[in-house]
N, C-alpha and C. Protein backbone atom coordinates (compact mmCIF):
# COMPACT_ATOMS: atom_id res chain seq x y z
N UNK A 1 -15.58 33.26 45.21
CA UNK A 1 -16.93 33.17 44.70
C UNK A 1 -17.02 32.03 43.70
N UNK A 2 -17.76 31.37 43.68
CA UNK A 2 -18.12 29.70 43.05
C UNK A 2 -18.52 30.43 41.09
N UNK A 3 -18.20 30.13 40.46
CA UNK A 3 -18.84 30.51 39.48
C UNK A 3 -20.35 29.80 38.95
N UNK A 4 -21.12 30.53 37.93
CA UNK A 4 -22.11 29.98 38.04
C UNK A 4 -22.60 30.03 36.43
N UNK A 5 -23.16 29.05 36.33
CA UNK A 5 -23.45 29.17 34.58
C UNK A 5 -25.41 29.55 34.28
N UNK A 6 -25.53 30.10 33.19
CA UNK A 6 -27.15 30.35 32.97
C UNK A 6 -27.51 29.49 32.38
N UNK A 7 -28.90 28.57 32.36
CA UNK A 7 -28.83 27.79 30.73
C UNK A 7 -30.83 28.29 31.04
N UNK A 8 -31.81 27.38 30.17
CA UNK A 8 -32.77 27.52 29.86
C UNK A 8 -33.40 26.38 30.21
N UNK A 9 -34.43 26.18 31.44
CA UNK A 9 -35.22 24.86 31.25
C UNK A 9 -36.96 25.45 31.16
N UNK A 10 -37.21 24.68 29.71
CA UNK A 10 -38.60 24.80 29.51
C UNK A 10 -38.88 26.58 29.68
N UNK A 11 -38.23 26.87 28.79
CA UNK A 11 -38.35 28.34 28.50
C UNK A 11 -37.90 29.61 29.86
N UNK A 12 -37.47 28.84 31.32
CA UNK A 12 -37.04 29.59 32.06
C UNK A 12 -35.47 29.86 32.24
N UNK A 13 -35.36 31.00 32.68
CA UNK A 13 -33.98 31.10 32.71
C UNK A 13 -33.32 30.62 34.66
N UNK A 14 -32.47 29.51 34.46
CA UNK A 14 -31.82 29.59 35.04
C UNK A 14 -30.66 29.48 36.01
N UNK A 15 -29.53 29.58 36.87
CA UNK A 15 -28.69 29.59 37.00
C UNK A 15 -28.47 28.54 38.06
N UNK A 16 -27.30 27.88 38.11
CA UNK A 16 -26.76 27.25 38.97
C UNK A 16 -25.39 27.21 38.63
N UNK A 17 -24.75 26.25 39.87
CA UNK A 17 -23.33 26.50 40.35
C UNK A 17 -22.47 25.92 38.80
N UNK A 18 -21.67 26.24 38.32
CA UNK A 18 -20.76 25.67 37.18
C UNK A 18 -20.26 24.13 37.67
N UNK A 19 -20.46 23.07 37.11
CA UNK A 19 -19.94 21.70 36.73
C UNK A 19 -21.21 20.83 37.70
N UNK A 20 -22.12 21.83 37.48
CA UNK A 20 -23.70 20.92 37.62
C UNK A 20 -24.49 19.73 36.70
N UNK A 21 -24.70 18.73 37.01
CA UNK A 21 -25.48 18.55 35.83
C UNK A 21 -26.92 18.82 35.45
N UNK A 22 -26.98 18.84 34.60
CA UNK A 22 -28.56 18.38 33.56
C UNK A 22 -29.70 18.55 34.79
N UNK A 23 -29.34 17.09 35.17
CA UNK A 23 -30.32 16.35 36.31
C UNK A 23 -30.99 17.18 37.18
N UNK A 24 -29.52 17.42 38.51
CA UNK A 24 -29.48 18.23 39.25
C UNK A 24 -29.73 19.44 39.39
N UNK A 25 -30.15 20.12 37.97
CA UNK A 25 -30.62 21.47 37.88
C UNK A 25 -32.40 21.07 37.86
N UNK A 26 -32.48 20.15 36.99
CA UNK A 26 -33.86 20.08 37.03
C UNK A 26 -34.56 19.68 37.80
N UNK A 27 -33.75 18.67 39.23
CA UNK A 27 -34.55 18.95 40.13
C UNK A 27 -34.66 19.73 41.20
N UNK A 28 -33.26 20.34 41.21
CA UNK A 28 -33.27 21.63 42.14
C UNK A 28 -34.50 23.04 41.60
N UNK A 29 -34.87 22.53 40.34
CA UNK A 29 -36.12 23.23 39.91
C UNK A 29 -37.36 23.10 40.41
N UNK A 30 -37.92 21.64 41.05
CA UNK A 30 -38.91 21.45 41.47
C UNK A 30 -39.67 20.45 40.49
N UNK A 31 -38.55 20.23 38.97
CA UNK A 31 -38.88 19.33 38.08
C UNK A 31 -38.57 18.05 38.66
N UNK A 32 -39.93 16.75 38.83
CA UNK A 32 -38.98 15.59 39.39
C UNK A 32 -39.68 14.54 37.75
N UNK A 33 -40.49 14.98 37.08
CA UNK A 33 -40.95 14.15 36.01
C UNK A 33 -40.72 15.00 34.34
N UNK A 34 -39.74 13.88 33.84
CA UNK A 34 -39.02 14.58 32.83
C UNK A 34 -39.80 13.85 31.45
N UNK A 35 -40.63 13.30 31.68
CA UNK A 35 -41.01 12.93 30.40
C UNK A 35 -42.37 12.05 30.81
N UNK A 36 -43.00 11.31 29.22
CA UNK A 36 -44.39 10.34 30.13
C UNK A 36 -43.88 8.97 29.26
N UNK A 37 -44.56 7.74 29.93
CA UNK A 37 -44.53 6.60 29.20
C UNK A 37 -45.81 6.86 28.29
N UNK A 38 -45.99 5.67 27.54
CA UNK A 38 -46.53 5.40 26.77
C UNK A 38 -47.96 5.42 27.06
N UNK A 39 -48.29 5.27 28.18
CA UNK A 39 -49.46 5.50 28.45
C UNK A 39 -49.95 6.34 29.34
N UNK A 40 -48.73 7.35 29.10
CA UNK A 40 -49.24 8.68 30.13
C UNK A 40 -48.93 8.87 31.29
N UNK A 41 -48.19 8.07 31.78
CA UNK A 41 -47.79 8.32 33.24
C UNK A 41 -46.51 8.75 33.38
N UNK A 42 -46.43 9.93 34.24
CA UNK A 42 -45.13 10.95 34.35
C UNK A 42 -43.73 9.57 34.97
N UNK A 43 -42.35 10.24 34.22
CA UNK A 43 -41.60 9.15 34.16
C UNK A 43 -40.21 10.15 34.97
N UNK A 44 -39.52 10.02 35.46
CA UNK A 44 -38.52 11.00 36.20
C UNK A 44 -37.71 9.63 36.46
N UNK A 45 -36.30 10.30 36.62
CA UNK A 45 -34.64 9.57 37.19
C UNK A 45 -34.99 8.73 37.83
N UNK A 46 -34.42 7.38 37.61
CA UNK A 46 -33.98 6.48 38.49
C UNK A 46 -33.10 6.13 39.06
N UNK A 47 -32.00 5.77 38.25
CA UNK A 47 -30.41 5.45 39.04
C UNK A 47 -29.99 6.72 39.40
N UNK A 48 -29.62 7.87 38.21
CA UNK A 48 -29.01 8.81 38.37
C UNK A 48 -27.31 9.18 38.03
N UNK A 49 -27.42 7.75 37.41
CA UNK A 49 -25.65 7.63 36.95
C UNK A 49 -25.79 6.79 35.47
N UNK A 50 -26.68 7.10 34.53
CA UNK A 50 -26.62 6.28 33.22
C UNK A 50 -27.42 5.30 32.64
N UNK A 51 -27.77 4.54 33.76
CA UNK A 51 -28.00 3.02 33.44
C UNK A 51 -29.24 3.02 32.81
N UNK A 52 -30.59 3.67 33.70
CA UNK A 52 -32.22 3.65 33.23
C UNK A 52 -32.25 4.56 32.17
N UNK A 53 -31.56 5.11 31.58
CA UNK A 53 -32.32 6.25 30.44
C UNK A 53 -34.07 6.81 31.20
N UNK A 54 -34.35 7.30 32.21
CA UNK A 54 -35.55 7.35 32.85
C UNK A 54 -35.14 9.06 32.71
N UNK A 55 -34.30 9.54 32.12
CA UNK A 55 -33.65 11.17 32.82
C UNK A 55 -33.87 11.90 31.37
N UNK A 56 -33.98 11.10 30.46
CA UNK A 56 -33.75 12.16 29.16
C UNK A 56 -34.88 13.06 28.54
N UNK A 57 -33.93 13.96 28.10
CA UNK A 57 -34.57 15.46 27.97
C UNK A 57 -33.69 15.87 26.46
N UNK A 58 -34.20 16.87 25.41
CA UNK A 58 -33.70 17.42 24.88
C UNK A 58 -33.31 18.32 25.32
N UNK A 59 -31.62 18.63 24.65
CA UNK A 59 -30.60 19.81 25.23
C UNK A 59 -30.33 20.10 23.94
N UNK A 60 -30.67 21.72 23.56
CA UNK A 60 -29.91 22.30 22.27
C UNK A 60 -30.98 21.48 20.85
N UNK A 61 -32.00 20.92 21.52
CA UNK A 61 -33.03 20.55 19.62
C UNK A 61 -32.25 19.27 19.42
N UNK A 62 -31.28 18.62 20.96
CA UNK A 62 -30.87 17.16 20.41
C UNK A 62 -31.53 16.20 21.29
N UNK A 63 -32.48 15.33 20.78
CA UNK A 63 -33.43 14.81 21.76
C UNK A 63 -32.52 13.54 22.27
N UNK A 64 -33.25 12.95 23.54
CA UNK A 64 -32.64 11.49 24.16
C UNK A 64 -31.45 11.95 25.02
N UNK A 65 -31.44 12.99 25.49
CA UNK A 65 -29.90 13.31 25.57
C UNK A 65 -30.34 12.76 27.38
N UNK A 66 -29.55 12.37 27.94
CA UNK A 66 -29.35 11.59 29.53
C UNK A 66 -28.82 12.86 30.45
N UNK A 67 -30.03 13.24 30.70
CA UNK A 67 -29.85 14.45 31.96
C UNK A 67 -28.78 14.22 33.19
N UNK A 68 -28.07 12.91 33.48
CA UNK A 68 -27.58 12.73 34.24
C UNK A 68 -26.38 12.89 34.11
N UNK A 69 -26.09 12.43 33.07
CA UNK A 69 -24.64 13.17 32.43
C UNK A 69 -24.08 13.89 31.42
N UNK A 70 -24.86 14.89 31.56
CA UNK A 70 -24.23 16.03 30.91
C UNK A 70 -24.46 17.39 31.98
N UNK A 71 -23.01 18.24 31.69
CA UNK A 71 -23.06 19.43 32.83
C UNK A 71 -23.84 20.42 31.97
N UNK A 72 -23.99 21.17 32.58
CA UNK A 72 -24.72 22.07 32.31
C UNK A 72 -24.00 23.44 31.76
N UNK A 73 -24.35 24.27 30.39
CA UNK A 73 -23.21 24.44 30.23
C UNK A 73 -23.98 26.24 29.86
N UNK A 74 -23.14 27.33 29.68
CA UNK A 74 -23.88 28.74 29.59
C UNK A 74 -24.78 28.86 28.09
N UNK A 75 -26.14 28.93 28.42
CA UNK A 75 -26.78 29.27 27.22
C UNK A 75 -27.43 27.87 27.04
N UNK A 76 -27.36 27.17 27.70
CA UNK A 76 -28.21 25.73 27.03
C UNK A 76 -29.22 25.71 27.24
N UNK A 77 -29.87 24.83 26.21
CA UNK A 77 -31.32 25.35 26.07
C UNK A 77 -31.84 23.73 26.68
N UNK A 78 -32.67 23.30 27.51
CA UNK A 78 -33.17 22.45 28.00
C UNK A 78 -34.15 21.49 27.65
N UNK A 79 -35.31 20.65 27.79
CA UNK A 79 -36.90 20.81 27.46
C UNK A 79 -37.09 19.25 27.91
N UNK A 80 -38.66 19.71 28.93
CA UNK A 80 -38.61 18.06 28.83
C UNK A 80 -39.85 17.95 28.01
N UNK A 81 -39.94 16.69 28.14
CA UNK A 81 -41.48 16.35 27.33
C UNK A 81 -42.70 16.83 27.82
């Protein structure tokens, strides 16, 4: 059996496979826009490996954090903009 970790996105609870990331949870959520530009228009992942900062989300009340690389870990608390 695969283990599986809980964390929190945008106040929901929930689970996926252990050594997931960030990203990949949020869009296996149905989340594909994680934040807005400056003038309002919804902004979601680009590369998916670092480079665009287009992915970041606060994890744990620490903002900027790069959804793409960080796993996902039990109890984390999520949020996008």
């Amino acid at each position: 059996m695969r283990e599986v970790v809980t964390l929190t996105i945008n106040h929901t609870r929930v689970e996926v496979p252990a050594g997931t990331t960030v990203l990949v949870a949020l869009l296996a959520n149905g989340i594909m826009a994680v934040r807005r530009s400056v003038s309002g228009e919804p902004r979601g992942p680009l590369c998916g490996i670092g480079v665009c900062f287009e992915c970041r989300v606060t994890i744990n009340d620490r903002p900027h954090c790069q959804s793409c690389q960080v796993l996902c870990e039990d109890g984390m608390d999520v949020r996008t903009e």
